[in-house]
N, C-alpha and C. Protein backbone atom coordinates (compact mmCIF):
# COMPACT_ATOMS: atom_id res chain seq x y z
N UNK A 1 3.52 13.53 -12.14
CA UNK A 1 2.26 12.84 -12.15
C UNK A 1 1.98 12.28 -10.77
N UNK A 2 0.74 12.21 -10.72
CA UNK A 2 0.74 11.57 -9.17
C UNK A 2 -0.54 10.21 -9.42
N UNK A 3 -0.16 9.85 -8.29
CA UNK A 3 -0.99 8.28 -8.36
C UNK A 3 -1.53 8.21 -7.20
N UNK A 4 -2.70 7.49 -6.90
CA UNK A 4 -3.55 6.89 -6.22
C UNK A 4 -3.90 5.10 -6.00
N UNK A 5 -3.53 4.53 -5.30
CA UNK A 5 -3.47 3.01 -5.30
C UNK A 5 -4.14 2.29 -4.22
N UNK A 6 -5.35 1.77 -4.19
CA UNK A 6 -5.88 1.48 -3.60
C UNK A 6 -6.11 -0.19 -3.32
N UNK A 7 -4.98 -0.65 -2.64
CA UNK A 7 -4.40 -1.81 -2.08
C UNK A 7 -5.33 -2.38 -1.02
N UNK A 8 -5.44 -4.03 -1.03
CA UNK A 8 -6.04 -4.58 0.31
C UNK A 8 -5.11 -5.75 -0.20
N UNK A 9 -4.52 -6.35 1.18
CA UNK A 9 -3.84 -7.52 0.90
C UNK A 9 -3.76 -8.91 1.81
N UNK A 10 -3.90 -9.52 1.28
CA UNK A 10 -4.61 -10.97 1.77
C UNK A 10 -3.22 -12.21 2.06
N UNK A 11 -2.44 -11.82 3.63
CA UNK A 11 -1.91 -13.03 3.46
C UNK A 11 -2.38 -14.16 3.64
N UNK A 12 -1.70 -15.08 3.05
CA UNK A 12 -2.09 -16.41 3.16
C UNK A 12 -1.64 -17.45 4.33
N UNK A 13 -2.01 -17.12 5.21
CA UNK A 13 -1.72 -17.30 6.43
C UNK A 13 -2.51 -17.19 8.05
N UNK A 14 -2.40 -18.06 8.67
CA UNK A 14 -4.04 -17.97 9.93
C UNK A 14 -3.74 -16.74 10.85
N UNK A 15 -2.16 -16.09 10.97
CA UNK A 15 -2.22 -15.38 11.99
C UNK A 15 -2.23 -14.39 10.92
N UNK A 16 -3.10 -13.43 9.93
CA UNK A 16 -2.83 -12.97 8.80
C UNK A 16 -2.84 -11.48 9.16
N UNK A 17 -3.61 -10.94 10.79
CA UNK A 17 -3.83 -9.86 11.08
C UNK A 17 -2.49 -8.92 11.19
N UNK A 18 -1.12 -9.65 11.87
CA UNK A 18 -0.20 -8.91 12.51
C UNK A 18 0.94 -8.48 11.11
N UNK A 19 0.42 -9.40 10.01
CA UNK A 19 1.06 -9.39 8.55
C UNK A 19 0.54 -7.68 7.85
N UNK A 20 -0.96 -7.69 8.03
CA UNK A 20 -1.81 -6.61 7.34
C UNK A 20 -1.22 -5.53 8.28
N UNK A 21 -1.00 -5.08 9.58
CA UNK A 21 -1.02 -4.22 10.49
C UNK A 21 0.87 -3.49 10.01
N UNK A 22 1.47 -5.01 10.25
CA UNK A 22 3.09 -4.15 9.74
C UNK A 22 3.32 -3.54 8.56
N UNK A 23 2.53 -4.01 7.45
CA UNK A 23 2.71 -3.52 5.95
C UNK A 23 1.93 -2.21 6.03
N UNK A 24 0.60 -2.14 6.79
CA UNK A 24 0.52 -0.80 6.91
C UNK A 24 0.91 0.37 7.73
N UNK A 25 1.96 -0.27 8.77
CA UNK A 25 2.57 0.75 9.38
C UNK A 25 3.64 0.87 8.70
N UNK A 26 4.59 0.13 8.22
CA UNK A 26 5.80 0.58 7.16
C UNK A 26 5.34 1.50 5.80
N UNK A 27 4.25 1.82 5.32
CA UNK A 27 3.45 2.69 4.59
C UNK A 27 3.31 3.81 4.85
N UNK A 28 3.11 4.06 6.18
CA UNK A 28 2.95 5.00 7.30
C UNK A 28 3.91 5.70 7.68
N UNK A 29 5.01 5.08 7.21
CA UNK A 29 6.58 5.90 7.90
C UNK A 29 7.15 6.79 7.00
N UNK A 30 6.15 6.21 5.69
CA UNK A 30 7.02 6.99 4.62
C UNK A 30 6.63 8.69 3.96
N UNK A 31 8.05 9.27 3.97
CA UNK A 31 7.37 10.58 4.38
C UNK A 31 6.98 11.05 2.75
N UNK A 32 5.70 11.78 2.54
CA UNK A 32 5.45 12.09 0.82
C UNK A 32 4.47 11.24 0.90
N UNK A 33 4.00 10.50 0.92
CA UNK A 33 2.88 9.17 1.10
C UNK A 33 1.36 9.88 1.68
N UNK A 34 0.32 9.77 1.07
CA UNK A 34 -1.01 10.16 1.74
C UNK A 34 -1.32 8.63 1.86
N UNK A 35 -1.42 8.59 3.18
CA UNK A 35 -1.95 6.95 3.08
C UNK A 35 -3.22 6.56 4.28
N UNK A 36 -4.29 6.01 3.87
CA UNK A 36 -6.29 6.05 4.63
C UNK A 36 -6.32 5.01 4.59
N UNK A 37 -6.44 3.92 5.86
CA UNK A 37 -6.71 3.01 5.88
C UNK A 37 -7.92 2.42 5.81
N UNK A 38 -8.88 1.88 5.85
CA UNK A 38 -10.38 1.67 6.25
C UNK A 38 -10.48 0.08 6.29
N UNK A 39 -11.74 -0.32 6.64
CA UNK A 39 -11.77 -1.75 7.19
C UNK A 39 -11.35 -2.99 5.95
N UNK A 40 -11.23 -2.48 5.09
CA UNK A 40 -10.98 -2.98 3.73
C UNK A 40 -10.01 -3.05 3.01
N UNK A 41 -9.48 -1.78 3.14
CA UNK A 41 -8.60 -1.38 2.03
C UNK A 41 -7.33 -0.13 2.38
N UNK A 42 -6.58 0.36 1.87
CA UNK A 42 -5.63 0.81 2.44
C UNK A 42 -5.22 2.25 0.98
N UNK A 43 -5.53 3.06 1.13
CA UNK A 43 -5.18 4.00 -0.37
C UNK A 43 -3.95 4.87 0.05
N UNK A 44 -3.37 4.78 -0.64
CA UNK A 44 -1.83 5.23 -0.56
C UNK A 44 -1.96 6.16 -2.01
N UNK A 45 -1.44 7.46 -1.93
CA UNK A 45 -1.34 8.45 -3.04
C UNK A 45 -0.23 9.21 -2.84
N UNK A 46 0.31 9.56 -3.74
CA UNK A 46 1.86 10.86 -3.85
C UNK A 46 2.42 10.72 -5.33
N UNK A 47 3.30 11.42 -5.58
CA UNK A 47 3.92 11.36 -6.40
C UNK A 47 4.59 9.47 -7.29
N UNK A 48 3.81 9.55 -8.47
CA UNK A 48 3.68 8.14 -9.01
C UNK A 48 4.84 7.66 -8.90
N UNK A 49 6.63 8.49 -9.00
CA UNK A 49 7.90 7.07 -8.48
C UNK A 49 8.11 7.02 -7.33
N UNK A 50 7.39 8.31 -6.50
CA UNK A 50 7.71 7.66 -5.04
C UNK A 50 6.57 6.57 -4.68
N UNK A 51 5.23 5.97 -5.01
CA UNK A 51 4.31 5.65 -4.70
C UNK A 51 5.00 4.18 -5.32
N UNK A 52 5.53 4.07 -6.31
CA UNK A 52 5.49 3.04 -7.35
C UNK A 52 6.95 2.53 -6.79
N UNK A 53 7.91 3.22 -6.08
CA UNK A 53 9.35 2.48 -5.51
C UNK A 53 8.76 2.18 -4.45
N UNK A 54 7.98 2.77 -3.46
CA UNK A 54 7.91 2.18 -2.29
C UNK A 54 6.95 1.02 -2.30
N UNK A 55 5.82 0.52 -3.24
CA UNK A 55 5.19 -0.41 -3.00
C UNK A 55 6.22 -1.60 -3.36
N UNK A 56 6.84 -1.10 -4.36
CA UNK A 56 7.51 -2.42 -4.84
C UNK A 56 8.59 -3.06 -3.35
N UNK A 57 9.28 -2.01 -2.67
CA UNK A 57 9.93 -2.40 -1.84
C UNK A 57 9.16 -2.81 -0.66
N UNK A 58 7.83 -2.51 -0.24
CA UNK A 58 7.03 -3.32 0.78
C UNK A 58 6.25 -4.26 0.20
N UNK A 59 5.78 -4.34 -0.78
CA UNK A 59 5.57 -5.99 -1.39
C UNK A 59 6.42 -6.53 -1.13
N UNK A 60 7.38 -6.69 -1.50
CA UNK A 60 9.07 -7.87 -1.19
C UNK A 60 8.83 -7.94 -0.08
N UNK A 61 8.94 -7.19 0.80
CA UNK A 61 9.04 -7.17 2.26
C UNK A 61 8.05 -8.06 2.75
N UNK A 62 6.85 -7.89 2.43
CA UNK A 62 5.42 -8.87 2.88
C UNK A 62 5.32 -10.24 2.12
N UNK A 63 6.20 -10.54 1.43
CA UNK A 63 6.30 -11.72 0.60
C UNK A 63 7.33 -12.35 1.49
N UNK A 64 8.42 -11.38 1.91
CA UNK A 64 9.41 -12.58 2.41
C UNK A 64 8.95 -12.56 3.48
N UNK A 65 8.20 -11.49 4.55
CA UNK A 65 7.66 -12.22 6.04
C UNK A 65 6.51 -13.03 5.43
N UNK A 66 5.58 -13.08 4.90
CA UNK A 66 4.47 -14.01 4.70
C UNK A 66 4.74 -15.47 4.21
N UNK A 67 5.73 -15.29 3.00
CA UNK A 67 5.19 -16.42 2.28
C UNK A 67 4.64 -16.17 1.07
N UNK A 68 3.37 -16.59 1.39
CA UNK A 68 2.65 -16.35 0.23
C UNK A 68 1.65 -15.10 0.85
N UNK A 69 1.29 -14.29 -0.13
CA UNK A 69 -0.37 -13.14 -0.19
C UNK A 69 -0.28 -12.74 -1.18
N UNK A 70 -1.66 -12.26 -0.82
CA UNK A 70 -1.80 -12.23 -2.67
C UNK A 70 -2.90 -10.18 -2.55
N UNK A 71 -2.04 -9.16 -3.35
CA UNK A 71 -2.12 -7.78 -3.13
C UNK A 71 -3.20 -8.02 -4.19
N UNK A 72 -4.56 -7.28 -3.76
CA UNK A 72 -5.47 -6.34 -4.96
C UNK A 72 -5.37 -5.03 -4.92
N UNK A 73 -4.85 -4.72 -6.15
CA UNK A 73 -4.90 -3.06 -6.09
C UNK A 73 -5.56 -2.94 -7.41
N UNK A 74 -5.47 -1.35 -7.32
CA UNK A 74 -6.26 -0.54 -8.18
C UNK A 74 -5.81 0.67 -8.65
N UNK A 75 -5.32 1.06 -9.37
CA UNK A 75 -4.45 2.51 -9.90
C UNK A 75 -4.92 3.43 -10.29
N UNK A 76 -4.69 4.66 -10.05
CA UNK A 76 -5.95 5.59 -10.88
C UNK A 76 -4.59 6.88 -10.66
N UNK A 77 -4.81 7.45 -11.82
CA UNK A 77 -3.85 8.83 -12.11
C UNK A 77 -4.46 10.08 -10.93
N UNK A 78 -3.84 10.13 -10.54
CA UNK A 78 -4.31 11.11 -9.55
C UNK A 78 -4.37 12.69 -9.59
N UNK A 79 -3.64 12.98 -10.75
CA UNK A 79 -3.30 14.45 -11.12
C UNK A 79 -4.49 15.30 -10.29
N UNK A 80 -6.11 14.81 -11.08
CA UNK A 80 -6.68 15.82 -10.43
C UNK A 80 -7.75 15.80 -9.17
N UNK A 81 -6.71 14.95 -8.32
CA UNK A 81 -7.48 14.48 -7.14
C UNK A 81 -6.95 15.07 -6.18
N UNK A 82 -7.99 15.76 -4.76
CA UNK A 82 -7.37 16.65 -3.97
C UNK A 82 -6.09 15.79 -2.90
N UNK A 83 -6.56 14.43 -2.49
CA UNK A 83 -5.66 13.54 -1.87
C UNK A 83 -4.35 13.69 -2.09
N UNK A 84 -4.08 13.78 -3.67
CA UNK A 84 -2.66 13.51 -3.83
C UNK A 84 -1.89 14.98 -4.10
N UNK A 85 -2.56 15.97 -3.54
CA UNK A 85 -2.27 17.26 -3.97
C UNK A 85 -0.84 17.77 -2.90
């Protein structure tokens, strides 16, 4: 199955830019990952346990550099979407 997750994440914090920039370059490294950033939002698609282990392990990651933020996402089955093909 494949997944589509369309993440924007809000630390809670004044220098909050250099927080958003590392979480989406550690996203970026990972190989299997379709991942589109835009001024908003960040969509990450692949295969749903690789998509679904790696967020969980860069959430933690942005929790223990941040503190506090707070992730909106959005899930959508991706089977028949060309992105996650």
């Amino acid at each position: 199955m494949k997944l589509a997750v369309e993440i924007t994440l809000y630390p809670l914090d004044q220098s909050y830019v250099p927080f958003i920039q590392d979480f989406i370059d550690r996203l970026n490294t990972e190989s299997g990952l379709f991942v589109n950033t835009t001024h908003t939002c960040t969509l990450v698609a692949g295969d749903y346990d690789l998509v679904m282990s790696v967020l969980q392990r860069e959430f933690k990651t942005t929790y223990e550099q941040v503190g506090q933020a707070a992730f909106v996402c959005k899930f959508l089955n991706a089977n028949n979407m060309d992105i996650a093909k």
